[in-house]
N, C-alpha and C. Protein backbone atom coordinates (compact mmCIF):
# COMPACT_ATOMS: atom_id res chain seq x y z
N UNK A 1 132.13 47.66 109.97
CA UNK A 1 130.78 47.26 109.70
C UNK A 1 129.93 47.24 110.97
N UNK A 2 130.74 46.50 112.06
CA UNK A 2 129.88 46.86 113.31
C UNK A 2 129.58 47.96 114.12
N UNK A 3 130.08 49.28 113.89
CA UNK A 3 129.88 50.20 114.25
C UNK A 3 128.85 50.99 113.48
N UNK A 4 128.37 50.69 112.73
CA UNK A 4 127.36 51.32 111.84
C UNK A 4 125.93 50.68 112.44
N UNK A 5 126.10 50.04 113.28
CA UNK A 5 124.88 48.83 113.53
C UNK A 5 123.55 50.17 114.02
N UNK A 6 123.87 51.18 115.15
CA UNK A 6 123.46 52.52 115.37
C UNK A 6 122.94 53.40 114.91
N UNK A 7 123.26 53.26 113.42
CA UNK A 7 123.41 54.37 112.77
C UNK A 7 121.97 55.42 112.80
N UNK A 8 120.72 54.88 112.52
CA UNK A 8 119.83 55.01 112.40
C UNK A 8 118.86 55.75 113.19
N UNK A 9 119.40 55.00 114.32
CA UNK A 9 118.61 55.26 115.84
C UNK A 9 119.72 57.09 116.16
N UNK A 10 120.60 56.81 115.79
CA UNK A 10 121.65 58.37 115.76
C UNK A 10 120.64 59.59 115.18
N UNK A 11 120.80 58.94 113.48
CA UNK A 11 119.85 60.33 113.00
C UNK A 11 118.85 60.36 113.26
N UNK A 12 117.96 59.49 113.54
CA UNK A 12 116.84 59.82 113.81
C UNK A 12 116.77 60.73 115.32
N UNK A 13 117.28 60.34 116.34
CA UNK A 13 117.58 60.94 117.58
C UNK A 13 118.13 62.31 117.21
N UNK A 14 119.21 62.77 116.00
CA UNK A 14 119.33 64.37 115.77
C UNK A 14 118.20 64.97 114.92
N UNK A 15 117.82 64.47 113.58
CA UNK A 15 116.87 65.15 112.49
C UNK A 15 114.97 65.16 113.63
N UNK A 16 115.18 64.12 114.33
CA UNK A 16 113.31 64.39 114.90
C UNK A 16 113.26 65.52 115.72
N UNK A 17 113.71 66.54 116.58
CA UNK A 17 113.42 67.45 116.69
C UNK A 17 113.59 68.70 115.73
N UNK A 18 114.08 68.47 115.24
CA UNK A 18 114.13 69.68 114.35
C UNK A 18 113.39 68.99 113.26
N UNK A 19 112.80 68.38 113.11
CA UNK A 19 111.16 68.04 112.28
C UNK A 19 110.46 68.64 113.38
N UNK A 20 109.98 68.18 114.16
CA UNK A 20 109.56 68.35 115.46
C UNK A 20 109.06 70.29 115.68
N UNK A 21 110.13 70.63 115.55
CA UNK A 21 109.86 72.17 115.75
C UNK A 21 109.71 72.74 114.60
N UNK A 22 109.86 72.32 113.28
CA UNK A 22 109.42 72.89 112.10
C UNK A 22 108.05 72.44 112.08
N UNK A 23 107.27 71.57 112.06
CA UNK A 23 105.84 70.91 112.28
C UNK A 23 105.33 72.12 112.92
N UNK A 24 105.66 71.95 114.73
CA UNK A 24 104.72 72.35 115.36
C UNK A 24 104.92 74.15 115.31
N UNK A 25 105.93 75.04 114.45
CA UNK A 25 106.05 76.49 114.05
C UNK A 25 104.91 76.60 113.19
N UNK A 26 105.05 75.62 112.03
CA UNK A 26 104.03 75.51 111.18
C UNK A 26 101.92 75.53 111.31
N UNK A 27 102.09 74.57 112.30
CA UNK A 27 100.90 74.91 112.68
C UNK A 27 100.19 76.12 113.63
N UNK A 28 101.42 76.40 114.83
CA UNK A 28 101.26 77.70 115.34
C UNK A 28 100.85 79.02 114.50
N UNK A 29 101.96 78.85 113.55
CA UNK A 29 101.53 80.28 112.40
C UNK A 29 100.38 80.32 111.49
N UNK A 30 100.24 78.80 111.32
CA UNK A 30 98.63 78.63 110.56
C UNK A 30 97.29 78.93 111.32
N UNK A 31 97.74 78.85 112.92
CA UNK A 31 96.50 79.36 113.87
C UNK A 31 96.25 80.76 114.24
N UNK A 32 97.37 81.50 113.57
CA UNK A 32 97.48 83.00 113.81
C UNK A 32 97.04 83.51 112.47
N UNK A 33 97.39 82.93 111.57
CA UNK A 33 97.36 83.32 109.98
C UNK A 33 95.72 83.21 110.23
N UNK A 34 95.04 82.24 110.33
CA UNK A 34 93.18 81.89 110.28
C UNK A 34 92.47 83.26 110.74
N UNK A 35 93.36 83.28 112.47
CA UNK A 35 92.56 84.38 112.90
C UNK A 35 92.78 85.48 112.32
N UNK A 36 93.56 86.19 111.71
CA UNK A 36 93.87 87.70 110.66
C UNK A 36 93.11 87.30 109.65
N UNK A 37 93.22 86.18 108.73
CA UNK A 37 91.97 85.79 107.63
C UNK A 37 90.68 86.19 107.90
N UNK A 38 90.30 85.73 108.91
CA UNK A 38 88.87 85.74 109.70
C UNK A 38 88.92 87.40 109.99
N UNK A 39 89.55 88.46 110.79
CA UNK A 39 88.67 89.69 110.55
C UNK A 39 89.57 90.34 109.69
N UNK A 40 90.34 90.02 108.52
CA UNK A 40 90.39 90.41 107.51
C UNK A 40 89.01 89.95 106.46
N UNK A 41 88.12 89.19 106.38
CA UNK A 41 87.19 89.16 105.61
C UNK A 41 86.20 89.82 106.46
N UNK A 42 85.64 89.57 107.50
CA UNK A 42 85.23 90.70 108.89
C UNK A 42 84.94 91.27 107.52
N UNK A 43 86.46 92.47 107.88
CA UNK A 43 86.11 93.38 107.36
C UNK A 43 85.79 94.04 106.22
N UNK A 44 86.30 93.20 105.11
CA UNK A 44 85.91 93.40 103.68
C UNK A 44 84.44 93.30 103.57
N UNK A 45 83.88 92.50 104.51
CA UNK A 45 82.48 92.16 104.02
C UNK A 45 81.66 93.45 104.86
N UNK A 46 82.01 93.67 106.11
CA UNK A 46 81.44 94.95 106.45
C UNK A 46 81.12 96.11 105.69
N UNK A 47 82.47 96.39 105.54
CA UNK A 47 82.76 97.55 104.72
C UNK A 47 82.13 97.77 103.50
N UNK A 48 81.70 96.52 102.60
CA UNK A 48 81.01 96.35 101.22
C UNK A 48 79.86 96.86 101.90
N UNK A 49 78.91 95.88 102.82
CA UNK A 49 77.72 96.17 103.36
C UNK A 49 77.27 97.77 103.76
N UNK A 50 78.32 98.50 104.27
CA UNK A 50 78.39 99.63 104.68
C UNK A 50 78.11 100.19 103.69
N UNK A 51 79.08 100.36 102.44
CA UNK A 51 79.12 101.18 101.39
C UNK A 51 77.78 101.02 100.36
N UNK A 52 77.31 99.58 100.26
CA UNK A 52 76.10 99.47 99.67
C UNK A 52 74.90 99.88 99.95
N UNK A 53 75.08 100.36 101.98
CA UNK A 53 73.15 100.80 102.16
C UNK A 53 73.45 102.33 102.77
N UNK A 54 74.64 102.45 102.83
CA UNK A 54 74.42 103.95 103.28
C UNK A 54 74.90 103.98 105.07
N UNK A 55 75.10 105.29 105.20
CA UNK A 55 75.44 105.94 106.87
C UNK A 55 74.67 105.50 107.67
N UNK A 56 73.12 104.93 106.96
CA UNK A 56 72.25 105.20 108.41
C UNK A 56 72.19 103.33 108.55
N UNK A 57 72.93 102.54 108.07
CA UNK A 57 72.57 101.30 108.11
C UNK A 57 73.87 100.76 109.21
N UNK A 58 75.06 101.80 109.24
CA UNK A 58 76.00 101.13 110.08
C UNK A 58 76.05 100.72 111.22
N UNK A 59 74.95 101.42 112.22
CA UNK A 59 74.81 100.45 113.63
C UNK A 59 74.02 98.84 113.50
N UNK A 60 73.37 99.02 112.48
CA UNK A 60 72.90 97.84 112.19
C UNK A 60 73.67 97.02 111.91
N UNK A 61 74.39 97.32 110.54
CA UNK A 61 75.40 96.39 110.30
C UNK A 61 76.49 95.83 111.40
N UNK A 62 76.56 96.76 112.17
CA UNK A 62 77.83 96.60 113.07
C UNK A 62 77.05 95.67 114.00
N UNK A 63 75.88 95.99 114.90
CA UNK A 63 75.41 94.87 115.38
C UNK A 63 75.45 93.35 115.11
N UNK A 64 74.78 93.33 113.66
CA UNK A 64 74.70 92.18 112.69
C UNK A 64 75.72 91.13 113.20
N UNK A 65 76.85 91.89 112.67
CA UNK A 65 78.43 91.56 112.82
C UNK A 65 78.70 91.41 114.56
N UNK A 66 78.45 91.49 115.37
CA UNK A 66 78.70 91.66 116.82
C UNK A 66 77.93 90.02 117.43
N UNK A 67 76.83 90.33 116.82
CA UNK A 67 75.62 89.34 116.88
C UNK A 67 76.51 88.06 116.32
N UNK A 68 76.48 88.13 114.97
CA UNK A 68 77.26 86.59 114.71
C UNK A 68 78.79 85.87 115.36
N UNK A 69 79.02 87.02 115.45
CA UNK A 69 80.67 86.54 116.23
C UNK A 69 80.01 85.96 117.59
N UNK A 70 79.29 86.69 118.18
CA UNK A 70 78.82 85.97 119.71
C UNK A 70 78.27 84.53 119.25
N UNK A 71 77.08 84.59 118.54
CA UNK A 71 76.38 83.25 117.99
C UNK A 71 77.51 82.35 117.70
N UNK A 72 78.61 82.07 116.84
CA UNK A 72 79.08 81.25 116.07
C UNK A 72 80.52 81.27 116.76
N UNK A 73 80.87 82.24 117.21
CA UNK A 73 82.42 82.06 118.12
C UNK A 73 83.34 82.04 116.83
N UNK A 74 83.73 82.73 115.91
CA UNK A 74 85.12 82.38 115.16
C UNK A 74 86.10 82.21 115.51
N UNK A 75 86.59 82.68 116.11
CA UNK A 75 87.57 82.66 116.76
C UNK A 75 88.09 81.43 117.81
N UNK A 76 88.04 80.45 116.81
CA UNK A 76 87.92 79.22 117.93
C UNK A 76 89.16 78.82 118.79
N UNK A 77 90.38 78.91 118.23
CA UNK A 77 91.57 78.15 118.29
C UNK A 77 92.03 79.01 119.64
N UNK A 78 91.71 80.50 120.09
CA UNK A 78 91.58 80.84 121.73
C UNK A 78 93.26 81.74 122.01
N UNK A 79 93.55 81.98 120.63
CA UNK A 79 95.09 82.39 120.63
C UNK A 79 94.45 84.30 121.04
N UNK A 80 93.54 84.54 120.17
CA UNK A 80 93.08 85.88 120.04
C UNK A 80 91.62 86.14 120.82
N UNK A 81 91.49 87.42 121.27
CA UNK A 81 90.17 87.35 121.71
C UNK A 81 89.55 88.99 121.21
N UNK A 82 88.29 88.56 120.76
CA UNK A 82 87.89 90.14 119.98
C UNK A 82 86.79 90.78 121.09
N UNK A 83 87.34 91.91 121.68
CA UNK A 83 86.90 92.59 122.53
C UNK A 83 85.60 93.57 121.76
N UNK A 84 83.84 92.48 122.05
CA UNK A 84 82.89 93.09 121.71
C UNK A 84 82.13 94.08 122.29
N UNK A 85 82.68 94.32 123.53
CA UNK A 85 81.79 95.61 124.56
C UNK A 85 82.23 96.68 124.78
N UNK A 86 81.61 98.07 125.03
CA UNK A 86 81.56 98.86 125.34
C UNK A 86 81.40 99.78 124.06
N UNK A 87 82.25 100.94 124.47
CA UNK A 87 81.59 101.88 123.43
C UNK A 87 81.68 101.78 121.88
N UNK A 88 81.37 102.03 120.68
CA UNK A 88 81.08 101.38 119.46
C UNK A 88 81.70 100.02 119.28
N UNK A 89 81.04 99.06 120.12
CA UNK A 89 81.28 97.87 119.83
C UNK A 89 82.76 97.92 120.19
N UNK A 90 83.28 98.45 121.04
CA UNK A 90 84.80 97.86 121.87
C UNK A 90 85.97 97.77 120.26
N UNK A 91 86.54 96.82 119.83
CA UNK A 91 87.65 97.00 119.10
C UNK A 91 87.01 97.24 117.38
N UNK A 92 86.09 97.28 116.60
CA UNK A 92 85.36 97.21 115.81
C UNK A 92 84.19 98.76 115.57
N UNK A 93 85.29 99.55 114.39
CA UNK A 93 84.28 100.50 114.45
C UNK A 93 83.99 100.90 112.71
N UNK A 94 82.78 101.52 112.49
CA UNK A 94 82.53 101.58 110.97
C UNK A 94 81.98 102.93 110.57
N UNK A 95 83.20 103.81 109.79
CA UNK A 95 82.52 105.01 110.11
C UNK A 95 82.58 105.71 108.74
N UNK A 96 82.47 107.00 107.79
CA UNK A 96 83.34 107.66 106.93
C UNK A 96 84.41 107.98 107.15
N UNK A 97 85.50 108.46 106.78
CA UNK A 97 86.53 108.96 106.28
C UNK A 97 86.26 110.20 106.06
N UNK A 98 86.47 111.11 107.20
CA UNK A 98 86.19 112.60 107.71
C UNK A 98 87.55 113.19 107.18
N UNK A 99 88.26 113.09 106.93
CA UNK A 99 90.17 113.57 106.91
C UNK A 99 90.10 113.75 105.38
N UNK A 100 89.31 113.06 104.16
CA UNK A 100 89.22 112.66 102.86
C UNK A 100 89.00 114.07 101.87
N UNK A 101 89.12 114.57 100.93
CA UNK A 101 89.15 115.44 100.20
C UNK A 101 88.43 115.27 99.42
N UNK A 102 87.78 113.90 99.03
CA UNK A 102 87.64 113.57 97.78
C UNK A 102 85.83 113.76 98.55
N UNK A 103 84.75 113.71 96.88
CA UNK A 103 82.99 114.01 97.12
C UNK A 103 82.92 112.88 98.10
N UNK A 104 83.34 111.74 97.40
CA UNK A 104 82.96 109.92 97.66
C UNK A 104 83.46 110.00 98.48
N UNK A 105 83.16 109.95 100.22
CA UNK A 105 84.53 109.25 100.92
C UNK A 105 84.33 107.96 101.49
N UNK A 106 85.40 107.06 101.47
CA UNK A 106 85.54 105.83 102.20
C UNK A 106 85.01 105.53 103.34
N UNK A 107 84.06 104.31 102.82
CA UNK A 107 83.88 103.94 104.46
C UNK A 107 84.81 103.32 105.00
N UNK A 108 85.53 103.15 105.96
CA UNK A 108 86.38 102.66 106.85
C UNK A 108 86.06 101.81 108.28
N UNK A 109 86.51 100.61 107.82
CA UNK A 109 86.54 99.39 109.11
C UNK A 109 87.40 99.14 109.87
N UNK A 110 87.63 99.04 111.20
CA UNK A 110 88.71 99.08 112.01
C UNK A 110 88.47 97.86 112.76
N UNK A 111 89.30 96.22 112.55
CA UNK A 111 89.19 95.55 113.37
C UNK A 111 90.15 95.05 114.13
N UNK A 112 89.85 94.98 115.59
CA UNK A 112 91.56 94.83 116.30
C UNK A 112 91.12 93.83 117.28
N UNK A 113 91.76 92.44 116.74
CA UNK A 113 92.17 91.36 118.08
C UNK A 113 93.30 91.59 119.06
N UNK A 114 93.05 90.94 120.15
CA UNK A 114 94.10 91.42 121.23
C UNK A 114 94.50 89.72 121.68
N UNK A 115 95.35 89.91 121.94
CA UNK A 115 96.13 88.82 122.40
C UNK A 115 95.61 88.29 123.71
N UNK A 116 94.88 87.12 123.97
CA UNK A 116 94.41 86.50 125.20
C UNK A 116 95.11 86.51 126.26
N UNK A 117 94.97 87.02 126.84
CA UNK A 117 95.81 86.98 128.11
C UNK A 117 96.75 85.87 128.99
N UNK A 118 95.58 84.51 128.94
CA UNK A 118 96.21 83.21 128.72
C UNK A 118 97.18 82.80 128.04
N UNK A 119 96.97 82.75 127.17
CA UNK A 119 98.15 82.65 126.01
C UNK A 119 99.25 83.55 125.76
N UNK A 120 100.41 83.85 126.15
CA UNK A 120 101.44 84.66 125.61
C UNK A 120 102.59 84.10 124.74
N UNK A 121 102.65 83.09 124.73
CA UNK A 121 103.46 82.57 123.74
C UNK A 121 103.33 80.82 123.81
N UNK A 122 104.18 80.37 122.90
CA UNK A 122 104.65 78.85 122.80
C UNK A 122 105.81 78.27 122.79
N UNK A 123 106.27 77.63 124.11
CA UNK A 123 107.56 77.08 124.41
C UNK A 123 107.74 75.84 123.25
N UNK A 124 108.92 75.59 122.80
CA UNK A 124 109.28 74.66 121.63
C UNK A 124 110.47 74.38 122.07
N UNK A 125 110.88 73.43 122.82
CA UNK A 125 112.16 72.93 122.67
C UNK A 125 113.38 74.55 123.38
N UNK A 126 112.59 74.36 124.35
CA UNK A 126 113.10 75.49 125.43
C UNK A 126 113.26 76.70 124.47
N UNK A 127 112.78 76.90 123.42
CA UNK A 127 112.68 78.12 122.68
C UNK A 127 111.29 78.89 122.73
N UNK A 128 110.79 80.02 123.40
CA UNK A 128 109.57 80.72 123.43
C UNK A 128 109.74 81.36 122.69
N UNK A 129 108.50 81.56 121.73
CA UNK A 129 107.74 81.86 121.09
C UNK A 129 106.36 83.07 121.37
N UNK A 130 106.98 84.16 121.15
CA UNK A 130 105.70 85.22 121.55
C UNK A 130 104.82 85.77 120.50
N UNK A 131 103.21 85.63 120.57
CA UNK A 131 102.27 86.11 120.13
C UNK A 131 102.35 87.94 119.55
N UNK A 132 101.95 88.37 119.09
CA UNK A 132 102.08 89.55 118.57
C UNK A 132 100.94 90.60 119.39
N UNK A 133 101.15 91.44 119.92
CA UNK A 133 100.03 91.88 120.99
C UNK A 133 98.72 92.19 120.64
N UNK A 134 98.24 92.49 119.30
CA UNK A 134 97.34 92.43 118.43
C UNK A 134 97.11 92.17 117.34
N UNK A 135 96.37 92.23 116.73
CA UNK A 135 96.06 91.88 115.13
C UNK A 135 94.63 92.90 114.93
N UNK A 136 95.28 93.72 113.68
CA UNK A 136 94.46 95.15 113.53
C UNK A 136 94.51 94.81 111.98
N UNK A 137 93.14 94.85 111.17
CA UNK A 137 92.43 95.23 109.79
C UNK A 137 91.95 96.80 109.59
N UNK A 138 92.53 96.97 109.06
CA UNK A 138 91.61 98.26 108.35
C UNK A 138 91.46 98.13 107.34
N UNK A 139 89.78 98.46 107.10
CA UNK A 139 89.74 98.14 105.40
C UNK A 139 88.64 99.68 105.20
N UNK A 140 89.24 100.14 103.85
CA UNK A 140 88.62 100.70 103.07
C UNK A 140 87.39 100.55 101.69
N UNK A 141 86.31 101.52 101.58
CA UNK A 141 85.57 100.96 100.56
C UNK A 141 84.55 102.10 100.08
N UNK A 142 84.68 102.33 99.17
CA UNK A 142 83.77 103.64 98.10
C UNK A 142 82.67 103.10 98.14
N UNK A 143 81.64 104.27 98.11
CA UNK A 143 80.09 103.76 98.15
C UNK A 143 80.28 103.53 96.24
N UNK A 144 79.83 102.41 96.27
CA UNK A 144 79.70 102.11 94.85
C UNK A 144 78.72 103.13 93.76
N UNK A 145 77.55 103.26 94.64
CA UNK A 145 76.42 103.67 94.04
C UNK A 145 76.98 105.14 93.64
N UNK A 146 77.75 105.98 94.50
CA UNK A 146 78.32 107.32 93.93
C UNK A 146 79.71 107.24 92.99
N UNK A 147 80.41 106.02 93.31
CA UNK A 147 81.70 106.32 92.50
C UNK A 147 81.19 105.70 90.26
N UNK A 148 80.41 105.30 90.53
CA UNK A 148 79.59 104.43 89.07
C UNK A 148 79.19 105.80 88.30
N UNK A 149 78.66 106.97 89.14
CA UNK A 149 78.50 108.16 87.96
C UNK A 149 79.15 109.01 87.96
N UNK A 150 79.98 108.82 88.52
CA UNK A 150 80.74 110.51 88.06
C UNK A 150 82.03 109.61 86.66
């Protein structure tokens, strides 16, 4: 009976890290999962925009899109960083689908986060943890207005 007096302070001392590192995996992957959410809708919503006004609206749009990411920062949590400069808007480009066979062709969105330089991984209980070197969307999308009549 007196040897059990311990008992408690035992498991808890084995089961809390390994709570411990299931927790904090959990939230790590939920901060990586946000940022792919985030220019995975990026790009769905581009791409709609694209396909709805036509070829000559895409520097606009793409600006639009360049413009709010600077204004509003999505990318908050600092794991990813979306490279907005240089030539067509650096990792983010919105173009047709030149390669396509078909009358209609796809507009196509290309968005690619890069891994912050700061950040390369997350130590856990002397276990590192490495970031993935990018995070790339491509999204596809038919101009509506031509695929509705044929």
């Amino acid at each position: 009976m007196f040897r059990q007096k311990g008992q408690a302070i035992v498991e808890f001392a084995v089961v809390f890290p390994i709570f411990l590192f299931v927790f904090l995996t959990m939230i790590y992957l939920s901060l990586c999962l946000m940022d792919y959410f985030t220019i995975q809708e990026i790009a769905r919503s581009s791409a709609r925009d694209a396909a709805l006004k036509g070829t000559k609206s895409y520097m606009t749009i793409h600006d639009n899109y360049i413009k709010a990411y600077k204004d509003e920062k999505w990318f908050t949590n600092g794991l990813y960083e979306w490279n907005t400069d240089g030539a067509n808007g650096g990792d983010f480009t919105i173009a047709k689908e030149e390669n396509n066979t078909e009358m209609n062709k796809p507009v196509v969105v290309k968005i690619v986060l890069r891994r912050n330089d700061k950040v390369t991984g997350v130590s856990i209980l002397d276990m590192v943890f490495t970031l993935p070197e990018k995070l790339e969307v491509e999204y596809r999308m038919y101009d509506e207005a031509l695929s509705s009549t044929s």
